[in-house]
PDB file of N, CA and C in Angstrom:
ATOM      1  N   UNK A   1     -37.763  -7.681  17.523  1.00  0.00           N
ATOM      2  CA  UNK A   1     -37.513  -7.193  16.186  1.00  0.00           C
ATOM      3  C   UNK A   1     -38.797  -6.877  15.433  1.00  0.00           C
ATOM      4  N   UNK A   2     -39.868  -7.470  15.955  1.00  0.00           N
ATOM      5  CA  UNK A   2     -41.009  -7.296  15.344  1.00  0.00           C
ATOM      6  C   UNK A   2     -41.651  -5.666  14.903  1.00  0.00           C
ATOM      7  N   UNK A   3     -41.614  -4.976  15.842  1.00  0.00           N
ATOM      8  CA  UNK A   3     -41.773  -3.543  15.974  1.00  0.00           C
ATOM      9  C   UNK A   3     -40.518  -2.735  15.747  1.00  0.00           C
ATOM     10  N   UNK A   4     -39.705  -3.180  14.932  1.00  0.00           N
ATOM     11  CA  UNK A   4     -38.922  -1.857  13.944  1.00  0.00           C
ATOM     12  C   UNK A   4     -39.039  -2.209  12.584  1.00  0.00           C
ATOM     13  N   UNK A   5     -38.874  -0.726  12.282  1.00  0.00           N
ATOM     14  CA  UNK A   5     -39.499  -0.238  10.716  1.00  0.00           C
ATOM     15  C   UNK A   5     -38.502  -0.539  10.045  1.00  0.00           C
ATOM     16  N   UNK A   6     -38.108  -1.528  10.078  1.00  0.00           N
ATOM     17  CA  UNK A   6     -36.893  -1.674   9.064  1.00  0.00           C
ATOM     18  C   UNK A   6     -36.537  -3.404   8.988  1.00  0.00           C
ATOM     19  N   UNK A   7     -35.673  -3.896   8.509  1.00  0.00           N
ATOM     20  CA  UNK A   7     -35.077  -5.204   8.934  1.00  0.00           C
ATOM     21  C   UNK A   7     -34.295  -5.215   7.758  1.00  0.00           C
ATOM     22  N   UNK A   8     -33.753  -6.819   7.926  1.00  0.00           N
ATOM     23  CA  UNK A   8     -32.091  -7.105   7.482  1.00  0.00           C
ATOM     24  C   UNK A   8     -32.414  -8.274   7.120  1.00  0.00           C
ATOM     25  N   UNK A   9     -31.986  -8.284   5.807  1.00  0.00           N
ATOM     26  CA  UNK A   9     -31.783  -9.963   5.239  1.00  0.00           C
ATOM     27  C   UNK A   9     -30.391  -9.482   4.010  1.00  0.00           C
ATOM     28  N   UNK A  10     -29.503 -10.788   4.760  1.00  0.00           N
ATOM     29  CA  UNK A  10     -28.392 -10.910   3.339  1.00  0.00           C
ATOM     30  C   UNK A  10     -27.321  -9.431   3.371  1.00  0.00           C
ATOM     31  N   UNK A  11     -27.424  -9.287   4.783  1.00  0.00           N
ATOM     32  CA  UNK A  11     -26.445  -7.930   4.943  1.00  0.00           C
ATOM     33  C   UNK A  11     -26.918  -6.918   4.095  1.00  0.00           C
ATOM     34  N   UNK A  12     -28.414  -6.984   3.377  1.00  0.00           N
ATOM     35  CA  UNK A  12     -29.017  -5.214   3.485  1.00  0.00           C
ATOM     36  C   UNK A  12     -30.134  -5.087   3.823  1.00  0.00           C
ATOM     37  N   UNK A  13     -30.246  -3.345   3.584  1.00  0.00           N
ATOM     38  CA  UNK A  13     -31.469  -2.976   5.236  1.00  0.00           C
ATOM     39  C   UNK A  13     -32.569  -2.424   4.434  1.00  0.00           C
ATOM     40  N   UNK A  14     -33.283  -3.279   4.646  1.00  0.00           N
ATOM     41  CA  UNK A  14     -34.562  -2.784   4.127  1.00  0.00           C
ATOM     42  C   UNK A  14     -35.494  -1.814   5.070  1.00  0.00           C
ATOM     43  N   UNK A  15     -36.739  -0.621   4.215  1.00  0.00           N
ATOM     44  CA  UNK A  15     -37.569  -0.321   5.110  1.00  0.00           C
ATOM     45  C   UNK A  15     -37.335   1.368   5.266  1.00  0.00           C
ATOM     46  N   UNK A  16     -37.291   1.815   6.394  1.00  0.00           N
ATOM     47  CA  UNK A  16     -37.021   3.303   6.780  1.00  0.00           C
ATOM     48  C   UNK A  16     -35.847   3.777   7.199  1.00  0.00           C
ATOM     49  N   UNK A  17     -35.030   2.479   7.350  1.00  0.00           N
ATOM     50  CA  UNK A  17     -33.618   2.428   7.509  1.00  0.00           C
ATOM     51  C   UNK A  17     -32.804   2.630   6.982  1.00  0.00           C
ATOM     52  N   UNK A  18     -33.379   2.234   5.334  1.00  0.00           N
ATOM     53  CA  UNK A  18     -32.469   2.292   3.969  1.00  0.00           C
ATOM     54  C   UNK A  18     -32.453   4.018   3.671  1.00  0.00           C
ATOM     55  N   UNK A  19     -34.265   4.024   4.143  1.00  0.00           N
ATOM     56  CA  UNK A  19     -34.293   5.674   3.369  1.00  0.00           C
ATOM     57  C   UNK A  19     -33.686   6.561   4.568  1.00  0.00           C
ATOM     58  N   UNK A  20     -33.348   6.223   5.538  1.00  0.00           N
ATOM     59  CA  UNK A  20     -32.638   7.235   6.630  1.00  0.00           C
ATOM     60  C   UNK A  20     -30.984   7.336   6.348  1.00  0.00           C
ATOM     61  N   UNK A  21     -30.128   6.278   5.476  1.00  0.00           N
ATOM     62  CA  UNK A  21     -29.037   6.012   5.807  1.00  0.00           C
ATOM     63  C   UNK A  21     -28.726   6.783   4.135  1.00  0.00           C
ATOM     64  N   UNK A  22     -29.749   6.933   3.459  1.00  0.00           N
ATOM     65  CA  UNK A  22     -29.312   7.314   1.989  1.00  0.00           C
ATOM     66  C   UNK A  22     -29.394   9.383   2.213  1.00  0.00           C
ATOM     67  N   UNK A  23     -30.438   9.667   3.439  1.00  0.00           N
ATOM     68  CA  UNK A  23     -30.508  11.094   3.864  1.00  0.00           C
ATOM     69  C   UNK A  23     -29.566  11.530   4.772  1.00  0.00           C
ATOM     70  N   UNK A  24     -28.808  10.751   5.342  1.00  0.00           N
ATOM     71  CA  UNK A  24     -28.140  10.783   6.073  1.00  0.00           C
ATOM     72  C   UNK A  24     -26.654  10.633   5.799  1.00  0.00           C
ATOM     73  N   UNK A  25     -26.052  10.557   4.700  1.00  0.00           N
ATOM     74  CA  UNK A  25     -24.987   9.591   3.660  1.00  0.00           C
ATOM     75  C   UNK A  25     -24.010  11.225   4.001  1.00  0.00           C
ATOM     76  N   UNK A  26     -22.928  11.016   3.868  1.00  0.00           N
ATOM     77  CA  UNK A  26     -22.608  12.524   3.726  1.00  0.00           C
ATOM     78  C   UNK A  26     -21.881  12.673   2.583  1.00  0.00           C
ATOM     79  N   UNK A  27     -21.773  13.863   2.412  1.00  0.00           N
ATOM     80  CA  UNK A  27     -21.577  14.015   0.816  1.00  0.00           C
ATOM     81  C   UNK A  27     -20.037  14.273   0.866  1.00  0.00           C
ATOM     82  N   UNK A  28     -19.050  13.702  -0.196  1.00  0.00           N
ATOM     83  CA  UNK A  28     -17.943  13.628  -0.181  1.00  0.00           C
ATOM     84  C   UNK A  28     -17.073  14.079  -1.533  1.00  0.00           C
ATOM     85  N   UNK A  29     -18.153  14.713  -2.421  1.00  0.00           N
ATOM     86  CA  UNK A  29     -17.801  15.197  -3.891  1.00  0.00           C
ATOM     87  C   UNK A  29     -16.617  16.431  -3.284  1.00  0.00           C
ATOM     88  N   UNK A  30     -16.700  17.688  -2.661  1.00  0.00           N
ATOM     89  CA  UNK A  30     -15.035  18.312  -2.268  1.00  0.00           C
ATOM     90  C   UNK A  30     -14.006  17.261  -2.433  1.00  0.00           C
ATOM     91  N   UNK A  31     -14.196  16.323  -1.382  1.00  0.00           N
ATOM     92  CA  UNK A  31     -13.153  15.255  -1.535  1.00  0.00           C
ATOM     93  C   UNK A  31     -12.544  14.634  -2.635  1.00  0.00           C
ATOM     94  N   UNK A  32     -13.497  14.330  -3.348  1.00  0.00           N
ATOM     95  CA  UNK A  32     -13.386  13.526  -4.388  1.00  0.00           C
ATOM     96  C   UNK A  32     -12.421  14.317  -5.549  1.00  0.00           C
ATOM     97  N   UNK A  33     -13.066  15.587  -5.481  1.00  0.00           N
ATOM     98  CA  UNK A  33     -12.434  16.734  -6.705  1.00  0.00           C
ATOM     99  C   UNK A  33     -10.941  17.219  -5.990  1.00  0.00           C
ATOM    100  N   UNK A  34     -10.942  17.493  -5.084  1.00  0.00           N
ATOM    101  CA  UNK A  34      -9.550  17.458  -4.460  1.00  0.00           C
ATOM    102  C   UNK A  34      -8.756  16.654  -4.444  1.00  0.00           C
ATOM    103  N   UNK A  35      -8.719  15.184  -4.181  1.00  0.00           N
ATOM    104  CA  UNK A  35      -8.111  14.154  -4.710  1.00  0.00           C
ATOM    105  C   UNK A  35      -8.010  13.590  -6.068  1.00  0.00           C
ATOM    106  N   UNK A  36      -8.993  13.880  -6.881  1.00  0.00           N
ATOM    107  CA  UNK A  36      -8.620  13.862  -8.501  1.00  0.00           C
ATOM    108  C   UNK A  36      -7.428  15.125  -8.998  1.00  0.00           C
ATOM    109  N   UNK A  37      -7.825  16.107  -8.590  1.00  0.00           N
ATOM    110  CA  UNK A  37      -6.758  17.247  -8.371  1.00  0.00           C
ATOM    111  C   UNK A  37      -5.152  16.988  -8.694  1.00  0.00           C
ATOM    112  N   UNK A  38      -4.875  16.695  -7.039  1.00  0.00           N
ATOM    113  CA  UNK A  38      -3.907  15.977  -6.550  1.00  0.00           C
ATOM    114  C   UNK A  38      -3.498  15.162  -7.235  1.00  0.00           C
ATOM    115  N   UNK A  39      -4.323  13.516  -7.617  1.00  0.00           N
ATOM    116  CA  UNK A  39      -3.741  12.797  -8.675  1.00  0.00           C
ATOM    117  C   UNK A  39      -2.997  13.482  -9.765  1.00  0.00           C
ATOM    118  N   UNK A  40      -3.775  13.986 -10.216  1.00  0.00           N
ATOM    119  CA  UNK A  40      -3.127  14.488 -11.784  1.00  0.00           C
ATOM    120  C   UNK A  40      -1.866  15.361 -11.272  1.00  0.00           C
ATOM    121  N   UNK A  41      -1.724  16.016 -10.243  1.00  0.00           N
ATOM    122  CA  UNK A  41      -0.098  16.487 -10.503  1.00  0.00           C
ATOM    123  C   UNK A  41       0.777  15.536  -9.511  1.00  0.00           C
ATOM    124  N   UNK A  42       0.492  14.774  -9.021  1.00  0.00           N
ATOM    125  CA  UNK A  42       0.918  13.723  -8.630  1.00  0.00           C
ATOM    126  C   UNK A  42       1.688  12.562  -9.682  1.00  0.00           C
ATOM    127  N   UNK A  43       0.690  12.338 -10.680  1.00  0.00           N
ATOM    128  CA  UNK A  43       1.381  11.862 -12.300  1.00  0.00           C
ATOM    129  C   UNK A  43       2.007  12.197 -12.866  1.00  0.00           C
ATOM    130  N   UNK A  44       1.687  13.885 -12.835  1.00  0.00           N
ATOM    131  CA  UNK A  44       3.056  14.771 -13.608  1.00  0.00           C
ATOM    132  C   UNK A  44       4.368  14.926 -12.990  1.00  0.00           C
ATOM    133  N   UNK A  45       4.293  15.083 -11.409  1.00  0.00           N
ATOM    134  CA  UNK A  45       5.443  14.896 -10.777  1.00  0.00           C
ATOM    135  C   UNK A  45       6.071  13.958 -10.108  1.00  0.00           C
ATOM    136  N   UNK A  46       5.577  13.343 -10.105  1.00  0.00           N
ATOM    137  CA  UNK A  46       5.901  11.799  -9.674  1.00  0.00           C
ATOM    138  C   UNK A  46       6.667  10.774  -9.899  1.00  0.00           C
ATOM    139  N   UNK A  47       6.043  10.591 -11.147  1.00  0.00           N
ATOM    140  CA  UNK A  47       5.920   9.532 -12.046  1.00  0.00           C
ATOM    141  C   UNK A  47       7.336   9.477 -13.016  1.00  0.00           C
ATOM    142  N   UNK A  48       7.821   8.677 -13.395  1.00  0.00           N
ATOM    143  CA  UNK A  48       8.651   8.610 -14.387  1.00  0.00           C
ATOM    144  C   UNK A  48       7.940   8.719 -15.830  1.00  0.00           C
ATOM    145  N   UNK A  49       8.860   8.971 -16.901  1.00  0.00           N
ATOM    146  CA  UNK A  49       8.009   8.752 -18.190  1.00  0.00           C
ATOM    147  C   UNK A  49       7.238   7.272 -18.348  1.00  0.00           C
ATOM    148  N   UNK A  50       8.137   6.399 -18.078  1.00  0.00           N
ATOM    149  CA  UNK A  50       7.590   5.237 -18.398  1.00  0.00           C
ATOM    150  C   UNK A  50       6.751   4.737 -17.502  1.00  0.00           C
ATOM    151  N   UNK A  51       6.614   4.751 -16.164  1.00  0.00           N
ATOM    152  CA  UNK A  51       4.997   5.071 -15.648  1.00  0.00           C
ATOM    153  C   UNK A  51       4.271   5.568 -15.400  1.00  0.00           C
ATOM    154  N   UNK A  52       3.991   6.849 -16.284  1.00  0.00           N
ATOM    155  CA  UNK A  52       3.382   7.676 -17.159  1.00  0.00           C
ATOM    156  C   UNK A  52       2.869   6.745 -18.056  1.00  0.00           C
ATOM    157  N   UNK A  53       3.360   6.537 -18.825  1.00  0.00           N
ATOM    158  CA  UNK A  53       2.830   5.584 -20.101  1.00  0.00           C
ATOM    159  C   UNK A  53       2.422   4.780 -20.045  1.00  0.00           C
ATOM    160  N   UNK A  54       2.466   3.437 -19.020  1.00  0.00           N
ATOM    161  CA  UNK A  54       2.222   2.722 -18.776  1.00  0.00           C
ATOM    162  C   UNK A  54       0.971   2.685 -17.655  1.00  0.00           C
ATOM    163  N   UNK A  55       0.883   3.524 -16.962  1.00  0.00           N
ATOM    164  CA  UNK A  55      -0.890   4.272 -16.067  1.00  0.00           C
ATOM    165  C   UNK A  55      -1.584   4.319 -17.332  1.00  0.00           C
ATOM    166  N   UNK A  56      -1.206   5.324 -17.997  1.00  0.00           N
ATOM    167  CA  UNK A  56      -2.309   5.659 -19.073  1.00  0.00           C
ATOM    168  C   UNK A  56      -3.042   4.578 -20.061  1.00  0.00           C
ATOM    169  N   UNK A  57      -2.059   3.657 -20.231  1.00  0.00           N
ATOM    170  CA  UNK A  57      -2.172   2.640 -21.193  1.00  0.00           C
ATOM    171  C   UNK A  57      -3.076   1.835 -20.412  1.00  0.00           C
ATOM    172  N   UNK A  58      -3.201   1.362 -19.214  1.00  0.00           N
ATOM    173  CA  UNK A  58      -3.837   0.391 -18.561  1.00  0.00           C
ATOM    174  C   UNK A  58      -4.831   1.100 -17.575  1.00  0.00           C
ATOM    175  N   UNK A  59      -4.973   2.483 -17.439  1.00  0.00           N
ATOM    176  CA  UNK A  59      -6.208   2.490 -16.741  1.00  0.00           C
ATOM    177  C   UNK A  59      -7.026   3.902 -17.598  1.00  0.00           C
ATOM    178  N   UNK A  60      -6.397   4.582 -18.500  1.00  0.00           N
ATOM    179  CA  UNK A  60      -7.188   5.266 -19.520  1.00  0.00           C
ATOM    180  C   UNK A  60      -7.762   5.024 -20.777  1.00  0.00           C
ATOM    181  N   UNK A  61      -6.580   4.146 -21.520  1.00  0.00           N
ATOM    182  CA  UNK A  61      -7.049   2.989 -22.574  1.00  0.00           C
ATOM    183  C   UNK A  61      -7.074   1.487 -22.074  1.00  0.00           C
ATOM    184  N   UNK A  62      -7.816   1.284 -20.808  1.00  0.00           N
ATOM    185  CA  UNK A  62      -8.597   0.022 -20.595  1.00  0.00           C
ATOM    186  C   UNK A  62      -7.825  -1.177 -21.067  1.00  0.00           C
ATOM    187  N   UNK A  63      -6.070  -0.794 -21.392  1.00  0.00           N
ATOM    188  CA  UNK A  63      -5.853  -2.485 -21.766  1.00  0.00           C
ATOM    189  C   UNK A  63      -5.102  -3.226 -20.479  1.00  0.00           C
ATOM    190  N   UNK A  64      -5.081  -4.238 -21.117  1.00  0.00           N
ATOM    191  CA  UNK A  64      -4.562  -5.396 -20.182  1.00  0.00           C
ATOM    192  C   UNK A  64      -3.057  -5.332 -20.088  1.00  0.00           C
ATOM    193  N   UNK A  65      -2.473  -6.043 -19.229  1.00  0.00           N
ATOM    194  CA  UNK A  65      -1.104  -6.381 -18.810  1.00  0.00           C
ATOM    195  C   UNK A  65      -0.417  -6.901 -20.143  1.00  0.00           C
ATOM    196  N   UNK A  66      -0.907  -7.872 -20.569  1.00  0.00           N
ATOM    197  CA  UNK A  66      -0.195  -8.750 -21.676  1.00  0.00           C
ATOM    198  C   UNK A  66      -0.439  -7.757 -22.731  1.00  0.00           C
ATOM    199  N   UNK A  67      -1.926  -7.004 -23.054  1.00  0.00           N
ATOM    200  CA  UNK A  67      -1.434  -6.092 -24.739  1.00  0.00           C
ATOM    201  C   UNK A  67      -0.779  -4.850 -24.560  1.00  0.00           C
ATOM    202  N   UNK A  68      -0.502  -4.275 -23.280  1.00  0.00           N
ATOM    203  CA  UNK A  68       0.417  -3.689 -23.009  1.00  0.00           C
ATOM    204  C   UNK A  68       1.974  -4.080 -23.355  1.00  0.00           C
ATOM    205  N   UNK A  69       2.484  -4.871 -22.913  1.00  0.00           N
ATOM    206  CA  UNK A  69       3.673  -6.045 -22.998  1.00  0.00           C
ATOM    207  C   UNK A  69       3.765  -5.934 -24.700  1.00  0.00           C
ATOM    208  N   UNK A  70       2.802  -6.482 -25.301  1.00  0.00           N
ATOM    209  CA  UNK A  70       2.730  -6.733 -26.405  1.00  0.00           C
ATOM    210  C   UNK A  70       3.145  -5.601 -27.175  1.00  0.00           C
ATOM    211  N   UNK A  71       2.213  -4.295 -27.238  1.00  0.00           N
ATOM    212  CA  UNK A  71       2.104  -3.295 -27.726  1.00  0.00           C
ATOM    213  C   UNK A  71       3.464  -2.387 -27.736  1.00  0.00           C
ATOM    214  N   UNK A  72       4.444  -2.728 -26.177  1.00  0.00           N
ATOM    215  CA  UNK A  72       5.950  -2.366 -26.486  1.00  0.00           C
ATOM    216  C   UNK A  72       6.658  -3.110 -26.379  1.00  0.00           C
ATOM    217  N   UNK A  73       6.807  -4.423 -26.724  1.00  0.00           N
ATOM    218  CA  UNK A  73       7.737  -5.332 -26.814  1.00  0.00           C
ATOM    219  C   UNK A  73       8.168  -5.632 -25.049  1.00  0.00           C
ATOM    220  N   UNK A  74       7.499  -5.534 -24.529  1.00  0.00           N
ATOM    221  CA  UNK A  74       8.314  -5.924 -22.959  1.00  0.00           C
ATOM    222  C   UNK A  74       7.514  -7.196 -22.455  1.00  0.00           C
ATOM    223  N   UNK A  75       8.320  -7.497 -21.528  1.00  0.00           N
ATOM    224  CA  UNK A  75       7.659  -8.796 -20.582  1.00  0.00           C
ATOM    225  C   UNK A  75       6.264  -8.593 -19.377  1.00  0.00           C
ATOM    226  N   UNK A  76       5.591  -9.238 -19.588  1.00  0.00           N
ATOM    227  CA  UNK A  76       4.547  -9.092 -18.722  1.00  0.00           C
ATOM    228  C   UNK A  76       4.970  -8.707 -17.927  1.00  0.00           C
ATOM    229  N   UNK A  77       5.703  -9.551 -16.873  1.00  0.00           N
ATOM    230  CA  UNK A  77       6.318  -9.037 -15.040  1.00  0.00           C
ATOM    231  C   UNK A  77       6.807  -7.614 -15.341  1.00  0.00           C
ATOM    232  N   UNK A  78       7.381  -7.181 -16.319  1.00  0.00           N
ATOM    233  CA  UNK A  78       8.182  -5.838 -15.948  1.00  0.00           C
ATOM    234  C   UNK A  78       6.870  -4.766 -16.239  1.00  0.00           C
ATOM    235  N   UNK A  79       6.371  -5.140 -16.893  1.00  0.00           N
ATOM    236  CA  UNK A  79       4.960  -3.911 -17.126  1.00  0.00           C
ATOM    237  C   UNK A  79       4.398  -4.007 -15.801  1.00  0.00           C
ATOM    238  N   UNK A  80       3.808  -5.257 -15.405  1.00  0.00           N
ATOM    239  CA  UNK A  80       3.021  -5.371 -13.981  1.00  0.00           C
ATOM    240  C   UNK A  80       3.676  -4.740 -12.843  1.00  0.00           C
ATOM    241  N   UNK A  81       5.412  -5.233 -12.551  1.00  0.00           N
ATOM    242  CA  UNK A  81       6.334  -4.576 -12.086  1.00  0.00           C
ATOM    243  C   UNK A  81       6.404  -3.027 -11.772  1.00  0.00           C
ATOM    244  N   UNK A  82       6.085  -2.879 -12.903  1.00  0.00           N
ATOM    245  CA  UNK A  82       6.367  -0.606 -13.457  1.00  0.00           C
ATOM    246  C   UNK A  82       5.072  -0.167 -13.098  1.00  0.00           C
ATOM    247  N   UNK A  83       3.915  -0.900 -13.369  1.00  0.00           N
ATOM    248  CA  UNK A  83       2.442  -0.510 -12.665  1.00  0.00           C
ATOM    249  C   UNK A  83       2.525  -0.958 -11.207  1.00  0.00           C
ATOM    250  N   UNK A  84       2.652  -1.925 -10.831  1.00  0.00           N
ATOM    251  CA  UNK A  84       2.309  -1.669  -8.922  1.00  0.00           C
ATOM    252  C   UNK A  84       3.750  -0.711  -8.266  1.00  0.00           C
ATOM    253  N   UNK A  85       4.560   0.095  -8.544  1.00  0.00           N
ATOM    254  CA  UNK A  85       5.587   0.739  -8.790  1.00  0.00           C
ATOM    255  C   UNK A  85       4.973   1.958  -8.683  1.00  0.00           C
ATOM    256  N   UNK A  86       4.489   2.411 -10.144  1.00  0.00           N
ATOM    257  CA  UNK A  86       3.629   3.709  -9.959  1.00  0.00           C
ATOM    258  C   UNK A  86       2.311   3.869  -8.986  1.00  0.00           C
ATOM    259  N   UNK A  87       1.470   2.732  -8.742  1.00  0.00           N
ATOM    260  CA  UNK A  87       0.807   3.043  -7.879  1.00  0.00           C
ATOM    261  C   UNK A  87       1.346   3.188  -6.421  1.00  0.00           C
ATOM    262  N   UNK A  88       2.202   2.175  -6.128  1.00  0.00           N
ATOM    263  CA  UNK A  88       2.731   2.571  -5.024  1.00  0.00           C
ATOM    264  C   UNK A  88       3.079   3.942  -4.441  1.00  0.00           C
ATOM    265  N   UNK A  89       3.999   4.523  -5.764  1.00  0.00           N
ATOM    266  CA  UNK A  89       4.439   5.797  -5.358  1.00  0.00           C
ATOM    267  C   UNK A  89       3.428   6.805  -5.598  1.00  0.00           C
ATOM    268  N   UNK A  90       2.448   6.975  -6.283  1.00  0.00           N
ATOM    269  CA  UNK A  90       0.780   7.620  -6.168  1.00  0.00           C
ATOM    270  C   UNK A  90       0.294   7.871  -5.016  1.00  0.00           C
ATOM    271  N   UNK A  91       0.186   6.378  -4.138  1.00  0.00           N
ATOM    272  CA  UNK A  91      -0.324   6.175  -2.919  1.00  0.00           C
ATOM    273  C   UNK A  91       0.374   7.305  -2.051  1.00  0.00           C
ATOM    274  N   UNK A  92       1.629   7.125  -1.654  1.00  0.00           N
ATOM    275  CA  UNK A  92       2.850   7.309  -1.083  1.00  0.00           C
ATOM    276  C   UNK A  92       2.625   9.106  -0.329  1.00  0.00           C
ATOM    277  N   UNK A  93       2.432   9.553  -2.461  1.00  0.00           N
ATOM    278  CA  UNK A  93       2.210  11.190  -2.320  1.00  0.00           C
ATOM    279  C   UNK A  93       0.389  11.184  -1.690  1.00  0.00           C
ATOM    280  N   UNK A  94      -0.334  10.436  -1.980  1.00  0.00           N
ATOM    281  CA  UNK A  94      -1.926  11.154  -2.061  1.00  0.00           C
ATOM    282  C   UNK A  94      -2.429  10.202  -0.389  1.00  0.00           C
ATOM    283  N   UNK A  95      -1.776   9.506   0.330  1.00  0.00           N
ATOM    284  CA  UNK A  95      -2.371   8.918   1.570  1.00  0.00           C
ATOM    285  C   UNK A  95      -3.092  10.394   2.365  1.00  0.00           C
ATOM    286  N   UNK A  96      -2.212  11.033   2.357  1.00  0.00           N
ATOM    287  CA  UNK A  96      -2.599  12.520   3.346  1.00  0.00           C
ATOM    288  C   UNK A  96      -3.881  12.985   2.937  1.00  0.00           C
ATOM    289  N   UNK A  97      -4.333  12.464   1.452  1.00  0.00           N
ATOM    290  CA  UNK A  97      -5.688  13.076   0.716  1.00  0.00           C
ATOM    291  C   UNK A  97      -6.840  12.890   0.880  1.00  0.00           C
ATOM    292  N   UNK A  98      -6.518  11.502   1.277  1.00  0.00           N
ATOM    293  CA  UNK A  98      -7.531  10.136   1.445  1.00  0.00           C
ATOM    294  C   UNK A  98      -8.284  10.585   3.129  1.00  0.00           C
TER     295      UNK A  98
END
């Protein structure tokens, strides 16, 4: 190990290794914009109103499960419920994207 330009501590790579793997990285922005794409009419067609509302509420306005709940009078489980629900069915349409 002595004579390579590189080495490993703590599962990262230091050296000429790091700078080969960052030139070497491949670029995945098409992807990325194609699957943001997709999402969004994936939400529009997808989705019910109410997880519609409930995506937006918890991953565009950043709130939580409970001030969600709060904010329309519902029970935690059924909000959490209606969110792993919509993601599920997100997934469902966009796996082929991924």
């Amino acid at each position: 190990m002595r004579n390579t330009p590189y080495s490993i501590r703590n599962n990262e790579v230091y050296g000429d290794m790091a700078a080969w793997l960052r030139a070497n990285a491949e670029d995945n922005e098409s992807d990325v914009r194609r699957l943001k794409r997709n999402l969004r009419l994936a939400r529009e067609e997808e989705l019910t109103p109410r997880q519609r509302q409930l995506m937006q509420m918890r991953f565009e306005q950043n709130m939580s499960v409970s001030e969600i709940a709060e904010a329309l009078g519902l029970d935690k489980s059924t909000v959490s419920r209606t969110i792993t629900r919509a993601k599920q069915r997100l997934y469902k349409c966009l796996r082929y994207c991924l």
